[in-house]
Protein backbone atom coordinates (compact mmCIF):
# COMPACT_ATOMS: atom_id res chain seq x y z
CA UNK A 1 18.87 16.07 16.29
CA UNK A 2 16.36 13.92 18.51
CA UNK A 3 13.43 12.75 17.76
CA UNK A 4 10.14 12.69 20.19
CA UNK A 5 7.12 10.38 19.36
CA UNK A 6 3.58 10.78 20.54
CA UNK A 7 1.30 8.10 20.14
CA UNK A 8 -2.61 7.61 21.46
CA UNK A 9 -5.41 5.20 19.74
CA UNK A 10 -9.08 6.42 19.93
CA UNK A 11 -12.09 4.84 17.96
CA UNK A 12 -13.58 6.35 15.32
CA UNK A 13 -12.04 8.10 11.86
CA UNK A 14 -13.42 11.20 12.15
CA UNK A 15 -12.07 11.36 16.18
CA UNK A 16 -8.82 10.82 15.64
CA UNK A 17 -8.73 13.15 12.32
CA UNK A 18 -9.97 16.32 14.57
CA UNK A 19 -7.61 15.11 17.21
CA UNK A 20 -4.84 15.02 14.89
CA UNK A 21 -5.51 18.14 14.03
CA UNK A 22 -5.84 19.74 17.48
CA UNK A 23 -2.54 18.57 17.61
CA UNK A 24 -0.78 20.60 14.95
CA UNK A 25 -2.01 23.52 16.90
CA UNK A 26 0.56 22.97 19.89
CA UNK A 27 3.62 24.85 20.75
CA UNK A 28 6.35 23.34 19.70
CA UNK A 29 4.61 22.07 16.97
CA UNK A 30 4.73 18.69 15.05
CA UNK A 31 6.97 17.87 12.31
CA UNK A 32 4.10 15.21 11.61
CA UNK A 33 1.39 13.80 11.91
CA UNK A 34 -0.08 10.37 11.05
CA UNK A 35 -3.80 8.85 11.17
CA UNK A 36 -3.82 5.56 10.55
CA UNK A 37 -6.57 2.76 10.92
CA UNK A 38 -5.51 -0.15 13.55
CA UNK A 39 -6.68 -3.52 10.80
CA UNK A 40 -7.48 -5.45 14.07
CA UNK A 41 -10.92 -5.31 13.84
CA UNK A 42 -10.75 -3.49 16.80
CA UNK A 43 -12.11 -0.01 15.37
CA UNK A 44 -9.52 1.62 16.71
CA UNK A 45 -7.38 4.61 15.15
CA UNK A 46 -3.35 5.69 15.66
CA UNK A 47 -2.49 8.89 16.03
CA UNK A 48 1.23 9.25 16.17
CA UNK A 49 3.13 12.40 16.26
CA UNK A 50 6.64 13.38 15.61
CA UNK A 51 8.72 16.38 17.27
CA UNK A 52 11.90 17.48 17.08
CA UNK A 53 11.92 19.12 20.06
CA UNK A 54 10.61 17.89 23.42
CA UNK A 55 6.49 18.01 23.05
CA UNK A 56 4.30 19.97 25.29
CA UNK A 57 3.49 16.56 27.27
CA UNK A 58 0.79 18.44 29.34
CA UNK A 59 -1.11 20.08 26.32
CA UNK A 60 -1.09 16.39 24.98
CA UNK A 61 -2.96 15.03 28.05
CA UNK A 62 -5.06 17.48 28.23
CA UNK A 63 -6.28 17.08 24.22
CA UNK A 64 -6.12 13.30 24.78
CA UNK A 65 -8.68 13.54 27.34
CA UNK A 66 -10.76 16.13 25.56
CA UNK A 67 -11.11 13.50 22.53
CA UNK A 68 -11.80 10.97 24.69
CA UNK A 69 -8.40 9.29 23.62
CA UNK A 70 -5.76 6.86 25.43
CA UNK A 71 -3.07 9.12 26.89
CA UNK A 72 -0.58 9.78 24.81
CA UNK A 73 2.62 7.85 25.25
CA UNK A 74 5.95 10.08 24.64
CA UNK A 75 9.46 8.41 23.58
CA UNK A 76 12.34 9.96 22.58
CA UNK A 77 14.08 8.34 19.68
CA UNK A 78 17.84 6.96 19.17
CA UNK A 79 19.36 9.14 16.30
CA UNK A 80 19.51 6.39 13.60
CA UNK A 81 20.73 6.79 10.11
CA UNK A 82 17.49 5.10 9.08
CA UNK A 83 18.20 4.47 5.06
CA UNK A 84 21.62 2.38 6.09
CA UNK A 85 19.57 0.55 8.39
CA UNK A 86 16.98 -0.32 5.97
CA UNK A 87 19.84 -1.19 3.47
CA UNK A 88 21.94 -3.84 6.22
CA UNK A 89 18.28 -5.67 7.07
CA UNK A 90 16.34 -5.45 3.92
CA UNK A 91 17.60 -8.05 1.59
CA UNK A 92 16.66 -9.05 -1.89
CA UNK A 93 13.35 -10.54 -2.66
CA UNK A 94 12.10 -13.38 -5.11
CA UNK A 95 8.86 -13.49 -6.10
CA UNK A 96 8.23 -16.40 -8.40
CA UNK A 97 10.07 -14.50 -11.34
CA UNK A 98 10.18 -11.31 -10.04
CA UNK A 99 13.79 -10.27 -7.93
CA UNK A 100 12.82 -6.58 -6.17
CA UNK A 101 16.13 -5.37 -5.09
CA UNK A 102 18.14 -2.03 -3.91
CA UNK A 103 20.61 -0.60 -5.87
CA UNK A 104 22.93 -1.82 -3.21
CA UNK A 105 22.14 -5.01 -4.02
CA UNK A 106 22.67 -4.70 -7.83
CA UNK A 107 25.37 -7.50 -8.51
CA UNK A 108 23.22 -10.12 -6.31
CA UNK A 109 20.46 -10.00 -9.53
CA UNK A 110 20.16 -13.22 -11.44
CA UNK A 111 19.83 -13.29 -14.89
CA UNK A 112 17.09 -15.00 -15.43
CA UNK A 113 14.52 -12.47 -13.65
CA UNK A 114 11.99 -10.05 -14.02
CA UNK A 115 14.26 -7.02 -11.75
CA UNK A 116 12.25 -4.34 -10.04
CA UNK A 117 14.23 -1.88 -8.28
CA UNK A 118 12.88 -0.30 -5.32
CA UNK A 119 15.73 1.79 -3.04
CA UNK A 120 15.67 1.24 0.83
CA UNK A 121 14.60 4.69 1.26
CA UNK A 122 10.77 3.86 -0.16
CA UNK A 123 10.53 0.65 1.76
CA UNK A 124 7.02 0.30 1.83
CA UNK A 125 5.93 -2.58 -1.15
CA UNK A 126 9.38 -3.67 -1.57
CA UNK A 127 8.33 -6.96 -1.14
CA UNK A 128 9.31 -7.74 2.34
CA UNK A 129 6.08 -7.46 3.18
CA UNK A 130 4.20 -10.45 3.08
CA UNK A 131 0.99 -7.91 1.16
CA UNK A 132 3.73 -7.02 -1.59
CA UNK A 133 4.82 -10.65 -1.94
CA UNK A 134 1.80 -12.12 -1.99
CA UNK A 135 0.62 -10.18 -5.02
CA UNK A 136 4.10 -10.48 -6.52
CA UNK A 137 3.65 -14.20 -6.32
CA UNK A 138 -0.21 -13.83 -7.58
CA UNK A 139 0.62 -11.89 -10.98
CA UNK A 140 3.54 -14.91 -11.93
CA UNK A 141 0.88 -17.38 -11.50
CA UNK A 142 -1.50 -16.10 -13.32
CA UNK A 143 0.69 -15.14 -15.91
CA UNK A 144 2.52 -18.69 -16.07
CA UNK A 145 -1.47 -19.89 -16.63
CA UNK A 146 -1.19 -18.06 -20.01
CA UNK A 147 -2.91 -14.79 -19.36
CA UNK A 148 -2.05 -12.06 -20.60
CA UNK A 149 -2.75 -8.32 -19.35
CA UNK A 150 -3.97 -5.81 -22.10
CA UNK A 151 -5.26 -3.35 -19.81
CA UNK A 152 -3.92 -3.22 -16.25
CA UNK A 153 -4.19 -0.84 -13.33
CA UNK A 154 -2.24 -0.84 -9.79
CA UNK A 155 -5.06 1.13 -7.59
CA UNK A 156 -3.42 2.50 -4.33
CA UNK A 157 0.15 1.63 -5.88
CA UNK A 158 2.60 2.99 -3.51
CA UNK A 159 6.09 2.20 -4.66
CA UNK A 160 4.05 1.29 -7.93
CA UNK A 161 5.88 -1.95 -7.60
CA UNK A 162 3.13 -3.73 -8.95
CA UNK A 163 2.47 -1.78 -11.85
CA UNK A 164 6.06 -2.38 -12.60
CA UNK A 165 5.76 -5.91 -12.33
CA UNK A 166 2.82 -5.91 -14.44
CA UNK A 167 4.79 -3.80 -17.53
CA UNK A 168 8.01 -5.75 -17.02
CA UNK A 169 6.40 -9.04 -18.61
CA UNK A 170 2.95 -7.60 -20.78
CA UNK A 171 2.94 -5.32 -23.21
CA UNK A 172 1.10 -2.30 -22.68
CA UNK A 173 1.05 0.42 -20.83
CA UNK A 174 -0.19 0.04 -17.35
CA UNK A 175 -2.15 3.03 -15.02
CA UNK A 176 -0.90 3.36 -11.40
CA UNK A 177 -2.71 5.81 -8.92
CA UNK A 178 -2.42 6.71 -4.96
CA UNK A 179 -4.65 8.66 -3.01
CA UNK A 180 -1.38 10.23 -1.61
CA UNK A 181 0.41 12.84 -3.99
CA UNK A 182 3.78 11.71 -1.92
CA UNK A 183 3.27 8.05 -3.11
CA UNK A 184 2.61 9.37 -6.50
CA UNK A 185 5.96 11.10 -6.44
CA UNK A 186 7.72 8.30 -5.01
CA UNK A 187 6.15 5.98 -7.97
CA UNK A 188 7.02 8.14 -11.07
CA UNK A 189 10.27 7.52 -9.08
CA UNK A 190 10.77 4.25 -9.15
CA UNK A 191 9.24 4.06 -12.43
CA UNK A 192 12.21 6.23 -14.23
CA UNK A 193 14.58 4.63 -12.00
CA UNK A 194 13.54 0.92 -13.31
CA UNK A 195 13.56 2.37 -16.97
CA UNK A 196 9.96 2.23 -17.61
CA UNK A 197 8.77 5.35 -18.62
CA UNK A 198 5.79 5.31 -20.44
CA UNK A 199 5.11 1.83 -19.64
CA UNK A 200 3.80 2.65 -16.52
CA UNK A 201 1.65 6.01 -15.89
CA UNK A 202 1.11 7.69 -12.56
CA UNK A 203 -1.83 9.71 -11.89
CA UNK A 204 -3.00 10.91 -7.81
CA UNK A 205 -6.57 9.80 -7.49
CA UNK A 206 -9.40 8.11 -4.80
CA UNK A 207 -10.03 4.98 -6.09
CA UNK A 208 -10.65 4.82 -9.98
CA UNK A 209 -11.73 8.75 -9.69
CA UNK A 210 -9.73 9.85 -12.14
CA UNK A 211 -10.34 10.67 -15.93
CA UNK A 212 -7.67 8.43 -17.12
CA UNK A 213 -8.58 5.09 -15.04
CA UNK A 214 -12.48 5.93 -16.27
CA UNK A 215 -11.58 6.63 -19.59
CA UNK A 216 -9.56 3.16 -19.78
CA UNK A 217 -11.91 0.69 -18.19
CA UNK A 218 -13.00 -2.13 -18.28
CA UNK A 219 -10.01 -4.00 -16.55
CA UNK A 220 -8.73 -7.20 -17.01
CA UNK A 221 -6.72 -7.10 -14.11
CA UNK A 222 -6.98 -5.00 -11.28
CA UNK A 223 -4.52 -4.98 -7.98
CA UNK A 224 -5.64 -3.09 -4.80
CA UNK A 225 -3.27 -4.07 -2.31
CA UNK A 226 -4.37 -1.44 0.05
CA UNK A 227 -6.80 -2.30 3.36
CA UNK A 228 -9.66 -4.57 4.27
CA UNK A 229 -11.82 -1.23 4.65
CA UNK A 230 -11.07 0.86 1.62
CA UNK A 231 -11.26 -2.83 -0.47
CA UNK A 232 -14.49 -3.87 1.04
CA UNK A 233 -15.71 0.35 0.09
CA UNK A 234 -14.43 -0.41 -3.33
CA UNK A 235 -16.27 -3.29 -4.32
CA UNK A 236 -18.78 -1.71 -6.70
CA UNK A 237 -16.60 0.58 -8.29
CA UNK A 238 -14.23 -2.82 -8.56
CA UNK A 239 -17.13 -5.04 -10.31
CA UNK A 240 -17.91 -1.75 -12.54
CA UNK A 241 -14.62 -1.12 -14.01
CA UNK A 242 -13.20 -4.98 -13.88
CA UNK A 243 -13.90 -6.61 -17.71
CA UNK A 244 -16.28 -9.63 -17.88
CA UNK A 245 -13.69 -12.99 -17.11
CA UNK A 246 -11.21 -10.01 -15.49
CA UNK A 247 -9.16 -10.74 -12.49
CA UNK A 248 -8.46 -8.45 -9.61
CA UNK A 249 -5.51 -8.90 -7.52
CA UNK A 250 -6.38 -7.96 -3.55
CA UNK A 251 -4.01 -7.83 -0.49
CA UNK A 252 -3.73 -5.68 2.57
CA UNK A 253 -5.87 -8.12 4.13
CA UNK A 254 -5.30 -9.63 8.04
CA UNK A 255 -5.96 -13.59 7.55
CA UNK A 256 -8.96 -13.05 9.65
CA UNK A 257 -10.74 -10.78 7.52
CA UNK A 258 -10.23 -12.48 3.50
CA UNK A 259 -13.79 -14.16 3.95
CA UNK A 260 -15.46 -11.09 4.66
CA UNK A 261 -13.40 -9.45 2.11
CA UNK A 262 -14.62 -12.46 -0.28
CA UNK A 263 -17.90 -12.58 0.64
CA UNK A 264 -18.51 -8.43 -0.09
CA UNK A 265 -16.41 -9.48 -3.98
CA UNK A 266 -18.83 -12.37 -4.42
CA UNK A 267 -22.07 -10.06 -3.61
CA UNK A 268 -20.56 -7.93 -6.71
CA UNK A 269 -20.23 -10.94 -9.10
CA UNK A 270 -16.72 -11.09 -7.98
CA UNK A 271 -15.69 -14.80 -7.04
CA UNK A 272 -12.55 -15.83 -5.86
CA UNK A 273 -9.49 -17.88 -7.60
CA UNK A 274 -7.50 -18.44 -5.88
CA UNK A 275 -5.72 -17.53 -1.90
CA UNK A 276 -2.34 -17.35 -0.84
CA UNK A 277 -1.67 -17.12 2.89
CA UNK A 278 1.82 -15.34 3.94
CA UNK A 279 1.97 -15.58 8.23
CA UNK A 280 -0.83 -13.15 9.10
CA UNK A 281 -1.50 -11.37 5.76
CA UNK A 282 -4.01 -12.92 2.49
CA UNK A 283 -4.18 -12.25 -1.13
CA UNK A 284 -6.70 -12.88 -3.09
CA UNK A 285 -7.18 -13.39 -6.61
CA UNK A 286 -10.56 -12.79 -7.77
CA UNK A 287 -12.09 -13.34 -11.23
CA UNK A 288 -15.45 -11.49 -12.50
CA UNK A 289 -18.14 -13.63 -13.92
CA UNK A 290 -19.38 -13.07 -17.44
């Protein structure tokens, strides 16, 4: 069955959400729809579209120029088994002592490793990306500098990867939400998949909103490896729920945009530790005065 993209960028959230939704309205309609926040600094938003049939390219133009948006650009997909793909590019990653891995990568794991398995089909915060890694690399350091997590949540976890990470080498139970009930899904997932029920709970929530994140806090580490907007928005709630001497673990930052993201942690009584650099993406770790 083909596959037909549509793709425009407007500025503006709010824009491209009604937009996106004007969209849904067409005949044939969308199989999806995605809004998603260009992290150029630009202020620009994606919308991209997916059909399975040919779209109305004419209704498109015409809501593109209603919303004062780009005009849309149409492409018709190659039919690609998409999950093989992932599995013949996507190989094992090390991460200081963590190895993430797919399942069809299972006899490559060492034996001395922390193993995290993630399957090609969830790809996002397998550790390819440099975001993933970077935090990967952040939690082994800090735990090789003796610290120890008691009370840990993964705050817009995706493949809860982190989280995992996190229970693999302390011992208590960690908390891992998502804004997106998909992601949450996906994470209870991986969790059972990786053998760690009830070392690692799931819950759907907006930042620490949530009864069980409130009711746990104060933090002694935190990881929000999410987006230099929605970090920089969650700096209060951050300093509010992150223990005296606490660290937070950030990422989904664009080189360009850590100091900002520093200096916003720093107006909170959030300083920084320590920075890691992977080509064009940052993570911080940040430590709470007390």
């Amino acid at each position: 069955m083909p596959t037909f993209t549509a793709l425009t960028t407007l500025p503006g959230k709010d824009a491209a959400e009604a937009l996106g939704e004007a969209v849904e309205a067409l005949t044939p309609e969308p199989s999806g729809v995605g809004v998603f926040e260009i992290e150029d600094d630009s202020g620009l938003w994606e919308v991209a579209c997916y059909f399975t049939e040919a779209p109305d390219e004419a209704g498109l133009a015409l809501l593109a120029t209603i919303h004062d948006a780009k005009p849309f650009v149409v492409s018709e997909l190659p039919e690609t088994d998409w999950v093989a793909k992932v599995r013949r590019e996507l190989s094992p990653v090390e991460a200081g002592r963590f190895y993430v891995y797919g399942s069809h990568d299972a006899h490559t794991v060492p034996r001395d490793c922390e193993p995290l398995l993630i399957e090609a089909a969830m790809a996002f915060g397998t550790g390819h990306h440099g975001t993933t890694l970077g935090c990967l690399r952040a939690l082994d350091r800090l735990d090789k500098a003796g610290i120890i997590g008691k009370n840990v949540a993964d705050i817009g976890c995706g493949t809860a990867v982190l989280a995992m990470a996190a229970a693999r080498i302390w011992p208590n139970p960690v908390l891992a939400s998502d804004i997106d009930a998909v992601a949450v899904d996906v994470a209870k997932a991986n969790v059972t998949a990786n053998g760690l029920e009830g070392r690692v709970i799931c819950v759907e929530a907006e930042g620490f909103d949530a009864p069980a994140l409130r009711d746990a806090a104060p933090y002694d580490l935190i990881f929000a490896n999410i987006l230099k907007g929605p970090l920089i928005d969650l700096a209060p709630d951050m300093a509010a729920n992150l223990a005296a001497g606490g660290h937070a673990i950030l990422s989904g930052i664009l080189t360009g945009q850590a100091d900002e993201v520093v200096a916003v942690y720093a107006q909170n009584g959030i300083n920084l530790d320590h920075r890691e650099d992977i080509g064009e993406w940052t993570t911080l770790t940040m430590v709470k005065s007390g």
